[in-house]
Protein backbone atom coordinates (compact mmCIF):
# COMPACT_ATOMS: atom_id res chain seq x y z
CA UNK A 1 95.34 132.68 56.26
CA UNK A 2 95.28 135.36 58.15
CA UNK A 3 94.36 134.43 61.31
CA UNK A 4 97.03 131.64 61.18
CA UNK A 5 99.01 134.66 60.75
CA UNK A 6 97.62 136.34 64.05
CA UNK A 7 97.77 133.04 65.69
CA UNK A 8 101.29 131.91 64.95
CA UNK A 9 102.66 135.54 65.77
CA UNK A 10 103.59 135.23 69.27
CA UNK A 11 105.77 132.20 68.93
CA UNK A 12 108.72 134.03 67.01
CA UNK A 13 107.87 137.39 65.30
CA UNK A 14 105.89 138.92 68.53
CA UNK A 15 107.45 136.23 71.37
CA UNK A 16 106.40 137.75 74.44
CA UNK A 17 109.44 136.85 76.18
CA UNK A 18 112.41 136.89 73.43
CA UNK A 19 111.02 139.51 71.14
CA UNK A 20 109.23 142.08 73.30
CA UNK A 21 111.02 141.53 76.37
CA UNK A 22 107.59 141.03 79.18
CA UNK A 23 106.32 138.71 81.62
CA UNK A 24 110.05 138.72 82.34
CA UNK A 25 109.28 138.12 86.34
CA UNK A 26 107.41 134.54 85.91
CA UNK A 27 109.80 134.02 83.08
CA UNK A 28 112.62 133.92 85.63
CA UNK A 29 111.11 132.74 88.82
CA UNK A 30 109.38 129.88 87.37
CA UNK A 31 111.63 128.08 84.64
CA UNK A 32 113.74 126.29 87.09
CA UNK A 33 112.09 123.32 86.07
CA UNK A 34 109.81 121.92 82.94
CA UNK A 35 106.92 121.08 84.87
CA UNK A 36 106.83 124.90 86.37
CA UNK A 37 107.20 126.00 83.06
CA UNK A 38 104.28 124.33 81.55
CA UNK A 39 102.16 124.91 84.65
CA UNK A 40 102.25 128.93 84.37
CA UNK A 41 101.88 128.75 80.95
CA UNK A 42 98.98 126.76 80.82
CA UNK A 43 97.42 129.36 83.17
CA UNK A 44 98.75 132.27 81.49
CA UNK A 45 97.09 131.00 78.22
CA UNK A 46 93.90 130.07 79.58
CA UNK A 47 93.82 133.91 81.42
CA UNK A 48 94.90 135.41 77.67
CA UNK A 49 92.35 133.57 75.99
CA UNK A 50 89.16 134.23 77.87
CA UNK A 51 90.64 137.79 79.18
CA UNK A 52 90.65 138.97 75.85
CA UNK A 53 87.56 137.38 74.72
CA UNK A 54 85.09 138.78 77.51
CA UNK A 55 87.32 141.92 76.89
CA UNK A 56 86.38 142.50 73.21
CA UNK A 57 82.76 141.56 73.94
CA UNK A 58 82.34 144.16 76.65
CA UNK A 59 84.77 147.03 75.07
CA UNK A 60 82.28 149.55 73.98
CA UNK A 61 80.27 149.29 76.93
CA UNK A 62 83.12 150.79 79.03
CA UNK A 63 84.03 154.33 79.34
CA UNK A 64 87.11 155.09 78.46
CA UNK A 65 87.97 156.26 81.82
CA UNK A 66 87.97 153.08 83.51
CA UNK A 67 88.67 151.09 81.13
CA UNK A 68 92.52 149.67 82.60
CA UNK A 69 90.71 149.11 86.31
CA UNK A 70 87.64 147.36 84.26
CA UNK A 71 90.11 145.13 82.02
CA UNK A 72 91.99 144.38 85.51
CA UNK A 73 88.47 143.23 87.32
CA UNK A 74 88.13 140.57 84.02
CA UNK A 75 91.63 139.68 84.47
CA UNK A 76 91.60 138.93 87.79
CA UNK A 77 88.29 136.72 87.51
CA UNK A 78 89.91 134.36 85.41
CA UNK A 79 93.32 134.53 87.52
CA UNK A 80 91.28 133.90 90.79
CA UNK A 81 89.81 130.66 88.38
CA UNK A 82 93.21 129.30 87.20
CA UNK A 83 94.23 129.56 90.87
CA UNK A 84 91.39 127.96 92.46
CA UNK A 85 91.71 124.90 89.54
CA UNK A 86 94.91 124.74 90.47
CA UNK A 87 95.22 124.30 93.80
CA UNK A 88 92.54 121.95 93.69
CA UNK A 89 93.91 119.52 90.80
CA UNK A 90 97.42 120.12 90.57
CA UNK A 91 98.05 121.45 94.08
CA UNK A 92 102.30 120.52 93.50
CA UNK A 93 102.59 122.87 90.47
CA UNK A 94 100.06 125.28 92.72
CA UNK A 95 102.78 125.05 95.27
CA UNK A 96 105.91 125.56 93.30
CA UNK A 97 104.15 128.23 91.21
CA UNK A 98 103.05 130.33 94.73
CA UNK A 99 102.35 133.97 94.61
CA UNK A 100 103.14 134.02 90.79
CA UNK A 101 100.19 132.56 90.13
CA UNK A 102 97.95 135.47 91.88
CA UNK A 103 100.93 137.96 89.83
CA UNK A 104 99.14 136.99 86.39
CA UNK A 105 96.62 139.64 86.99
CA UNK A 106 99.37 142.36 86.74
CA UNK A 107 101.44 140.42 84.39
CA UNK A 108 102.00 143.10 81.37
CA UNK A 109 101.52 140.56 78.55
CA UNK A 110 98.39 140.00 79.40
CA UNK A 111 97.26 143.59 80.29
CA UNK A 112 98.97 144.62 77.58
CA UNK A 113 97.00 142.42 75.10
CA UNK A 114 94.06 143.33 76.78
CA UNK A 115 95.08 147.22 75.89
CA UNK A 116 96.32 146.70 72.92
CA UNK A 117 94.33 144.13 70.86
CA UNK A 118 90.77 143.26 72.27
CA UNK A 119 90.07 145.89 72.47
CA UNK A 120 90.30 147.05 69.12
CA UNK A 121 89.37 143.84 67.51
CA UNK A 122 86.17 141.14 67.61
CA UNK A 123 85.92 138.13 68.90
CA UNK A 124 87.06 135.62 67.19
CA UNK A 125 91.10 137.88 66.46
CA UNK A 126 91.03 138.05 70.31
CA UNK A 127 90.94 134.70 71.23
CA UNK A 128 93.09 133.65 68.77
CA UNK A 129 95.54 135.93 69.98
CA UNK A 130 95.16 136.00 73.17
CA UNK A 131 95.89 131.75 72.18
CA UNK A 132 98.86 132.42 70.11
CA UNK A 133 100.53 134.66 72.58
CA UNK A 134 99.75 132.49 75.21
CA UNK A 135 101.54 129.15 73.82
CA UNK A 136 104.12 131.75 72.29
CA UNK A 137 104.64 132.74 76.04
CA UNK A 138 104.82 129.10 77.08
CA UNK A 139 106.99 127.79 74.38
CA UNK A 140 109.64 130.64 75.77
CA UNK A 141 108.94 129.34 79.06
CA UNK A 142 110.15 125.38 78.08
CA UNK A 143 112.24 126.48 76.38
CA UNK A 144 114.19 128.40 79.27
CA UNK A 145 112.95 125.85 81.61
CA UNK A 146 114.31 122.89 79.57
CA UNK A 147 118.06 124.49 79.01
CA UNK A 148 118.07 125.24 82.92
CA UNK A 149 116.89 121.80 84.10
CA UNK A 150 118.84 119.66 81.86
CA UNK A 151 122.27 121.97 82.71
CA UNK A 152 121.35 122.34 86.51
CA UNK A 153 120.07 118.74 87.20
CA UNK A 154 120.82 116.41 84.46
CA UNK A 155 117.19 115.43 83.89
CA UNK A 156 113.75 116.65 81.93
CA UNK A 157 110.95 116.29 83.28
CA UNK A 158 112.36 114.36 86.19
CA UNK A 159 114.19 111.34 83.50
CA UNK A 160 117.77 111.28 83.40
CA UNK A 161 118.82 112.84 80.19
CA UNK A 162 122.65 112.88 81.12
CA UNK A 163 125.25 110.34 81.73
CA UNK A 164 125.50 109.33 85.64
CA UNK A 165 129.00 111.14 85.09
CA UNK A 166 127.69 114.63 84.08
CA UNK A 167 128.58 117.11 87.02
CA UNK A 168 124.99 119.71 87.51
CA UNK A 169 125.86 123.22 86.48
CA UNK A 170 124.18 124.17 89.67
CA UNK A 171 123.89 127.66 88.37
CA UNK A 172 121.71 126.82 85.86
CA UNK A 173 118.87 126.43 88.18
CA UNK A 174 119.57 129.32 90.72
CA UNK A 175 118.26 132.88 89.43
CA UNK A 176 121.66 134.06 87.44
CA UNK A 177 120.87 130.67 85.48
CA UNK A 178 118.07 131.82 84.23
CA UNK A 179 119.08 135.44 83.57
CA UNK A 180 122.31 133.83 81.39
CA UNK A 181 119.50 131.70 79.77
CA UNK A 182 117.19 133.82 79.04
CA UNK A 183 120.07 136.39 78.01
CA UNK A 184 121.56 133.66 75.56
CA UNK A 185 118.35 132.79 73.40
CA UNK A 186 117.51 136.47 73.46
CA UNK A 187 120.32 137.03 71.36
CA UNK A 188 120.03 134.36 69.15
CA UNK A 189 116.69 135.71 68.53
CA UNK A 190 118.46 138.85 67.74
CA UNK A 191 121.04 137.43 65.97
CA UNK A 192 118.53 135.21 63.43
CA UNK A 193 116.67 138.58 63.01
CA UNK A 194 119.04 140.84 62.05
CA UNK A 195 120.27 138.05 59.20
């Protein structure tokens, strides 16, 4: 049960995006659309997952000194990965994505996992939470993405959703869109946790 528990924690209780407020830069540049959405959070998971894994294996064999520029060199393997797979297989999400795809290695969720749970835990708790944050993280991401391409375009996932006669809220999709989106379900999630 409990690593359910540690699993499940980053889609509400420890959302990286609605509860503890990173990642906030993808978050915003990339939700204009579903398919961007799921894109970077498919790579941030995969970096989470494996970052934190290789992290807790090799955490007491780095000093303590270097231990942030030695977590960054892991994290940037696996970025450099995702990128590479990208481009090669999905080279329109690659392009739409752009620089924030090279940005996950500095991308605080991530770093800050790295800091703050591999490497105090084994195996086995990292990876599932560097899994659990990761979908959290892109749950927050379709969410936002969803709300700002069914207001700004009428469609999900490129399907009309809306009637031929629904006007775009073309802010929806521009940046303030996704700030007033993003502000919105924050919150809610505020409000539903303070009841």
């Amino acid at each position: 049960m409990r690593l359910f528990q540690e699993f499940t924690k980053g889609f509400v209780k420890e959302n990286p995006v609605f509860v503890m407020a990173l990642g906030l830069c993808p978050t915003l540049a990339v939700t204009s659309s579903v398919e961007n959405a799921i894109g970077m959070g498919m790579a941030a998971t995969f970096v989470l997952a494996f970052s934190n894994s290789i992290i807790s294996l090799i955490k007491n064999l780095i000093p303590s000194k270097i231990r942030i520029p030695a977590y960054i060199v892991v994290i940037a393997s696996f970025v450099t990965i995702v990128d590479m797979v990208m481009n090669a297989y999905f080279p329109e999400i690659h392009k739409n994505l752009g620089l924030f795809i090279p940005l996950i290695v500095v991308n605080c969720i991530i770093l800050g996992r790295a800091e703050a749970f591999a490497s105090k835990n084994n195996l086995l708790r990292s990876v599932i939470d560097g899994l659990g944050m990761g979908l959290g993280f892109t749950l927050a991401l379709i969410v936002i993405g969803s709300i700002r391409e069914i207001l700004g375009a009428g469609q999900l996932l490129g399907y009309n959703i809306l009637p031929a006669t629904y006007k775009p809220v073309l802010v929806a999709i521009l940046a303030p869109g996704a700030f007033l989106v993003m502000g919105i379900l924050m919150g809610l999630m505020n409000l539903k946790k303070n009841k």
